[in-house]
Protein backbone atom coordinates (compact mmCIF):
# COMPACT_ATOMS: atom_id res chain seq x y z
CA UNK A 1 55.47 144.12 31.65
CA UNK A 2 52.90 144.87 34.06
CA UNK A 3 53.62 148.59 33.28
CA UNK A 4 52.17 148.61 29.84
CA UNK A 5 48.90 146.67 31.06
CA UNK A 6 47.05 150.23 31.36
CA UNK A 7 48.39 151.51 28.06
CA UNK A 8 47.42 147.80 26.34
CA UNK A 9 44.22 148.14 27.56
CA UNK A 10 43.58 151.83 26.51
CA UNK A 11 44.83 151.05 22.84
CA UNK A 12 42.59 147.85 22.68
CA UNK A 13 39.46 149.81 23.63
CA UNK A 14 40.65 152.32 20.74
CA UNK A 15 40.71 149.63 18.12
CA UNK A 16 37.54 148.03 19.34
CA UNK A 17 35.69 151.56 18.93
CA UNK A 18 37.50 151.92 15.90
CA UNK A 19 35.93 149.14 14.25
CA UNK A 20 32.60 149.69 15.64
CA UNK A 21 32.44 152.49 14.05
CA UNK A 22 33.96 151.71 10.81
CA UNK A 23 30.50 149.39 10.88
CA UNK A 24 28.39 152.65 11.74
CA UNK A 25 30.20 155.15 9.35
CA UNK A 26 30.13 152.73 6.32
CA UNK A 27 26.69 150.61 6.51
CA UNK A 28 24.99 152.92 4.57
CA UNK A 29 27.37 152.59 1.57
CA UNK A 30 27.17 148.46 2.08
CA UNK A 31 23.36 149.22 2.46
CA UNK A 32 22.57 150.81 -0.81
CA UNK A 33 24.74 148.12 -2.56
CA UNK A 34 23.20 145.73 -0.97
CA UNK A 35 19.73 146.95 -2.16
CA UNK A 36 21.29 147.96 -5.63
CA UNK A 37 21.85 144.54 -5.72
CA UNK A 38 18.67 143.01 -4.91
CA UNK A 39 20.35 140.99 -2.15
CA UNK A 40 20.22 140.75 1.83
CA UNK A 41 22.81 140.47 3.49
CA UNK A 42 23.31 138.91 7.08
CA UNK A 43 25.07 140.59 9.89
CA UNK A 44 28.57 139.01 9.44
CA UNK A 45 29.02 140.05 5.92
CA UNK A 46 27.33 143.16 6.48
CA UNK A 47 29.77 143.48 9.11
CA UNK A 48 32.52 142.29 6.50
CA UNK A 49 31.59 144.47 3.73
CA UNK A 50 31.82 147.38 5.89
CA UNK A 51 35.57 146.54 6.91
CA UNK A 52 36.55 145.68 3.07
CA UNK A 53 35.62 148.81 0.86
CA UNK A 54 38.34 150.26 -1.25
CA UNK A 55 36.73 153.81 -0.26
CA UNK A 56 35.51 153.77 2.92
CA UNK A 57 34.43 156.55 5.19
CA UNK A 58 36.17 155.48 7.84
CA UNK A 59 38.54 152.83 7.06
CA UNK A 60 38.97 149.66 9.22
CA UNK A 61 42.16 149.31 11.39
CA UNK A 62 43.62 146.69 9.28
CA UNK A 63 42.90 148.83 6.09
CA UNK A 64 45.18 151.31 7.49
CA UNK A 65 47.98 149.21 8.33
CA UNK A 66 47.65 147.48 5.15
CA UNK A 67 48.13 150.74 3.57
CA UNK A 68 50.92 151.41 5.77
CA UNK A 69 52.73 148.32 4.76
CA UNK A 70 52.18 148.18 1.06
CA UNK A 71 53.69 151.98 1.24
CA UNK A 72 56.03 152.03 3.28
CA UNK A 73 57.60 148.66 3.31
CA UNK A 74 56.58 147.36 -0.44
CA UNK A 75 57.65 150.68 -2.17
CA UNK A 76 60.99 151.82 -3.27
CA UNK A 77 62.00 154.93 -1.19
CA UNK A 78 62.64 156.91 -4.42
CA UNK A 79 59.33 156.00 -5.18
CA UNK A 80 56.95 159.05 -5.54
CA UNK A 81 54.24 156.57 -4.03
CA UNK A 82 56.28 155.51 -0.99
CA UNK A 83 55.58 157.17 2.30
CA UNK A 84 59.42 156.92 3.22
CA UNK A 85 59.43 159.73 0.43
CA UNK A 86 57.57 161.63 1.16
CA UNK A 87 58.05 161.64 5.19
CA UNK A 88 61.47 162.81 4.65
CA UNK A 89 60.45 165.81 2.42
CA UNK A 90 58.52 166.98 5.34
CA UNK A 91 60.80 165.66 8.00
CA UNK A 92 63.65 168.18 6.03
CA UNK A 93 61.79 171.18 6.33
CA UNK A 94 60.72 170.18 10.03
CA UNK A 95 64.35 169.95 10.91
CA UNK A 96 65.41 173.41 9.38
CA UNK A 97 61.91 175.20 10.69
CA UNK A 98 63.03 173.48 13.91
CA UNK A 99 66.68 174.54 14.04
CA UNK A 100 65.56 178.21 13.14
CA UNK A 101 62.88 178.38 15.30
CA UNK A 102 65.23 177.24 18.52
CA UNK A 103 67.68 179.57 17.52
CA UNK A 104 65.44 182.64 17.64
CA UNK A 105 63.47 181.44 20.49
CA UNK A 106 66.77 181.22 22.31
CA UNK A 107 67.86 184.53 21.57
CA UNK A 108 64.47 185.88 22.04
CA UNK A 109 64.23 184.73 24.99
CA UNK A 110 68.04 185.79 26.97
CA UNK A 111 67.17 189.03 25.33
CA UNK A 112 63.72 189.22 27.49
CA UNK A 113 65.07 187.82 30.52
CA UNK A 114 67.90 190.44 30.67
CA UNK A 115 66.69 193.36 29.01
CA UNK A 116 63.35 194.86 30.60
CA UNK A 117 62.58 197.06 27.18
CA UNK A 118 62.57 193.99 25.50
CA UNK A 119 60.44 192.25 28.01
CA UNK A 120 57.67 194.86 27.46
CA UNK A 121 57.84 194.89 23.67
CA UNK A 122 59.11 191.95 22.57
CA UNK A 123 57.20 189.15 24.53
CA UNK A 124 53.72 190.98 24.04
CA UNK A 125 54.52 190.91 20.30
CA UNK A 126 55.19 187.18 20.64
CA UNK A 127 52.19 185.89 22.07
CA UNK A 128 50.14 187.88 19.72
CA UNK A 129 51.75 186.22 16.82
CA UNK A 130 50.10 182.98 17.84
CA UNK A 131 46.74 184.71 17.41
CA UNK A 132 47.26 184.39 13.57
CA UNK A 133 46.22 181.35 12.00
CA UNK A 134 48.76 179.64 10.40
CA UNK A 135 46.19 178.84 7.53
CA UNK A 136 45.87 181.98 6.58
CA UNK A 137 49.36 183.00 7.35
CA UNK A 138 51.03 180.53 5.67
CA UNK A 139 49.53 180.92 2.26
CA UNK A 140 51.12 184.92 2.12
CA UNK A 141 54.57 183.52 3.13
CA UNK A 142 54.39 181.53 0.26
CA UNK A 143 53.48 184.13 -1.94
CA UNK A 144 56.20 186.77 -0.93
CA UNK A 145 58.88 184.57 -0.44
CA UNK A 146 58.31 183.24 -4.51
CA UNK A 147 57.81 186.35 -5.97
CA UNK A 148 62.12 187.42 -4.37
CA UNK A 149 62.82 183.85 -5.56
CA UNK A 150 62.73 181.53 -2.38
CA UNK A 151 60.90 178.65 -3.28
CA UNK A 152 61.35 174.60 -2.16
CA UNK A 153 62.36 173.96 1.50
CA UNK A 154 63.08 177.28 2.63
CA UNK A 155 59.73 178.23 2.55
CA UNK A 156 58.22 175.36 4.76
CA UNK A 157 61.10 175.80 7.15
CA UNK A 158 60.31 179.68 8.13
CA UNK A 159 56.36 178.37 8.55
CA UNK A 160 57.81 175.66 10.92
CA UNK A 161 60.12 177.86 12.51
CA UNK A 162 56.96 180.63 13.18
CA UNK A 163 55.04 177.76 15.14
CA UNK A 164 58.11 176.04 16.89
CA UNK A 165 59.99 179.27 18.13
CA UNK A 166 56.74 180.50 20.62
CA UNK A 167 57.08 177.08 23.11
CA UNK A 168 61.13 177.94 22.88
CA UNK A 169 60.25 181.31 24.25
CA UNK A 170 58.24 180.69 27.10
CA UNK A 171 60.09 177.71 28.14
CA UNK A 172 63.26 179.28 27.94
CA UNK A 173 61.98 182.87 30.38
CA UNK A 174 60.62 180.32 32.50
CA UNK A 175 63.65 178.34 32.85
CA UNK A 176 65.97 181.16 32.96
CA UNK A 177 63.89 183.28 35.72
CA UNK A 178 63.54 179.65 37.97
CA UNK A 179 66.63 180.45 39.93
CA UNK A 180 65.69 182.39 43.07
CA UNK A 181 66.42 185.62 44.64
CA UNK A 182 69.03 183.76 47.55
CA UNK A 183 70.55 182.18 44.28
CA UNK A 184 71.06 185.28 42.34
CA UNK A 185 72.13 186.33 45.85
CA UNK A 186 74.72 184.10 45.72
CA UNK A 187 76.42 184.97 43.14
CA UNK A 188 76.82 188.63 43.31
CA UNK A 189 78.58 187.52 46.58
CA UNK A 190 80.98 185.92 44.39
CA UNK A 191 81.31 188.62 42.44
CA UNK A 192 80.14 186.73 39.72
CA UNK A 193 79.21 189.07 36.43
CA UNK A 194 75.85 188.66 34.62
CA UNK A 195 77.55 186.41 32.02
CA UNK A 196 79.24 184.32 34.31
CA UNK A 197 75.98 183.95 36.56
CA UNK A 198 74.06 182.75 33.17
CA UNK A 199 76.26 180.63 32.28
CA UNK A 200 76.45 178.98 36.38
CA UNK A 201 73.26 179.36 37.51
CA UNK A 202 70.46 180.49 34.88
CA UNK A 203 71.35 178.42 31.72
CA UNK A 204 71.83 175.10 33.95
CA UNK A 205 68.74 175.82 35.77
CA UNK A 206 66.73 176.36 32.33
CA UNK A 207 67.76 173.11 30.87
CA UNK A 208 64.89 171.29 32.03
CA UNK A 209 62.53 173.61 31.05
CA UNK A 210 64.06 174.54 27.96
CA UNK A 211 64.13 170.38 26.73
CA UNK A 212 59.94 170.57 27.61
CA UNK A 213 59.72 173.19 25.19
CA UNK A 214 61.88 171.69 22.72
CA UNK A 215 59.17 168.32 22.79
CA UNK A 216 56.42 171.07 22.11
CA UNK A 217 58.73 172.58 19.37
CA UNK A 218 59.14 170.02 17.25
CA UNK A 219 55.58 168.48 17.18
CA UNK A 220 54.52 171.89 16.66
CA UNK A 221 57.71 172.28 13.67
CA UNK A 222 56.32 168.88 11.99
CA UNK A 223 53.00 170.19 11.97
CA UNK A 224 53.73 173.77 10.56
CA UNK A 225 55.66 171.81 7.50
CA UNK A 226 52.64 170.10 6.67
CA UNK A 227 50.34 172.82 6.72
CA UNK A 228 52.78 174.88 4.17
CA UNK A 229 52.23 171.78 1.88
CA UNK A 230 48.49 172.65 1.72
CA UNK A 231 48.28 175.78 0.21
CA UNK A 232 51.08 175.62 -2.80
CA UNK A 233 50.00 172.60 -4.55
CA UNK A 234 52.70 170.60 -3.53
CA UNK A 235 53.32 167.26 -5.03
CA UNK A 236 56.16 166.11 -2.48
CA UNK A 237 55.47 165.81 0.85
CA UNK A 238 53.23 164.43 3.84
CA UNK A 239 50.97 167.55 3.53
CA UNK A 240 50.55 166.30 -0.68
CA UNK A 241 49.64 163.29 0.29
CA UNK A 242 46.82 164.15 2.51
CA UNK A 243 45.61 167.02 -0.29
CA UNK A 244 45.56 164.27 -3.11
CA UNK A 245 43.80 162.21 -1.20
CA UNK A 246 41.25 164.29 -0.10
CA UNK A 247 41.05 165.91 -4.29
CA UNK A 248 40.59 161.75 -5.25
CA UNK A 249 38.60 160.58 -1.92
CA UNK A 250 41.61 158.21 -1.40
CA UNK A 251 40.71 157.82 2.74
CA UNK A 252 43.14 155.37 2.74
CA UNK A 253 45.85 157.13 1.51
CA UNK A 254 44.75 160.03 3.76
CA UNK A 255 45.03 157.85 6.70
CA UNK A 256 47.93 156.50 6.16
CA UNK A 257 50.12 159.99 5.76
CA UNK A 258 48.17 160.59 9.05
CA UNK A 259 49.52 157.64 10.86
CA UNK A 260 53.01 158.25 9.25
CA UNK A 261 53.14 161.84 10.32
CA UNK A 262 51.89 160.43 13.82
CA UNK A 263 54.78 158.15 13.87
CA UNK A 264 57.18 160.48 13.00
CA UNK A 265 56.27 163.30 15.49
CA UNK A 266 56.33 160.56 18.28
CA UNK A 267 59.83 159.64 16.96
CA UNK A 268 61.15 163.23 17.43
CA UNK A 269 59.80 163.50 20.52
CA UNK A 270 61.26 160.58 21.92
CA UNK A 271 64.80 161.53 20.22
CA UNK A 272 64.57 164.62 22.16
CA UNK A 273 63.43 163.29 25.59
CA UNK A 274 66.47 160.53 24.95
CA UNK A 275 68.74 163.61 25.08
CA UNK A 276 67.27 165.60 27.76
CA UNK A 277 67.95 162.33 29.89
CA UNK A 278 71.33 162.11 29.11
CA UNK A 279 72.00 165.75 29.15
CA UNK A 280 70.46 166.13 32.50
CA UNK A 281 71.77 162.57 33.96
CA UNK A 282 75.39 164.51 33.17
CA UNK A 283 75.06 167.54 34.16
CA UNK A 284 73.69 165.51 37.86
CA UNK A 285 69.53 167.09 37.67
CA UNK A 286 68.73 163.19 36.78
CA UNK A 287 69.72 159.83 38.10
């Protein structure tokens, strides 16, 4: 128990802040109805008015979580209105951006790590694609993939894949150069050939490095679904929600698909650390 003391502690100070300034950020609203009014109010329902407004700036901690609930838990899942819904429109196009973005990355990167032309062309070409904005990139994939006819979850996916494949890339070179010169050594004493020293000494020894990037990936995968929400008026999705309720100045609702896409990148992450343990524990790099 004693372990999550610091963690208690930091999340307690977060919620304290957070309502202090949820006071700050929406006084002047409780101000001017206050004076509106003709009425003064004292410091606890000041204080209370600022935590109860049905549009606040900054909505109150328990506003949040109320919001949570009443969408989440109180909705049908079919329900347009239900963040369930919605989540797993986005979470679908994070999985497929994700799948296709590992896939390339992986390819990307044994190609690199074995071919030196590639190394020089490829891998400069890579980094330079993260230059790009994805705001303004994502918009013109859009575009050119509806006017051939690909529209709905396609789409999304390619925009997750473009922001998930990069940490695939560099983790995998990394991983697949860590063995050392004795090692590689080793194995041409053997008489081992390049595909059998990949697949007994470079793609073991990558595995760590290669489930670090994957963590990266797929926060990165979620995020790149959203963002192709944005631009195309979408109605479904974690990225619509956050758009309507920015067009409507629905903060709650806002805050809400924030904490559910927070919830839901911590969940893939922790699916994919539960089977880098049990990969590694298995192939003996982890006790």
């Amino acid at each position: 128990m004693k372990r999550f003391y610091p963690v208690l502690t930091v999340l307690g100070a977060a919620i304290v802040l957070w309502y202090a300034a949820a006071v700050w950020m929406n006084g002047a609203w409780a101000r001017d109805q206050a004076a509106r009014a003709g009425v003064t109010l004292s410091t606890t329902a000041f204080v209370a008015e600022t935590w109860t407004q049905d549009r606040p700036v900054l909505p109150a901690p328990h506003q949040v979580m109320t919001e949570l609930w009443q969408t989440v838990a109180m909705k049908p899942v079919t329900s347009k209105r239900s963040l369930v819904y919605h989540g797993w429109i986005t979470l679908s196009s994070t999985l497929l951006g994700f799948a296709i973005g590992t896939g390339l990355g992986i390819l990307l990167a044994v190609g690199i790590v074995h071919n030196r032309a590639m190394d020089m062309s490829v891998m400069p070409w890579a980094i330079a694609s993260q230059t790009i904005p994805i705001l303004a990139i994502a918009p013109m994939i859009i575009v050119v993939l509806n006017s051939v006819g690909i529209q709905g979850l396609v789409p999304k996916a390619i925009i997750s894949a473009y922001l998930s494949f990069f940490p695939v890339v560099v983790g995998m070179v990394k991983g697949l150069r860590s063995p050392d010169t004795m090692q590689l050594d080793l194995m041409k004493t053997y008489n081992a050939s390049g595909a059998q020293s990949f697949l007994a000494l470079r793609l073991p020894s990558s595995m760590p490095y290669f489930f670090t990037s994957l963590k990266i990936g797929i926060a990165a995968a979620l995020v790149g679904a959203i963002i192709a929400e944005l631009p195309t008026g979408a109605v479904r999705g974690l990225g619509a929600r956050l758009l309507s309720g920015s067009y409507y100045g629905q903060t709650l609702q806002i805050w809400a698909a924030l904490f559910t896409a927070a919830i839901l990148a911590a969940s893939l992450v922790a699916i994919v650390g539960m089977i880098q343990r049990r990969t590694l524990k298995r192939m003996g790099m982890q006790g």
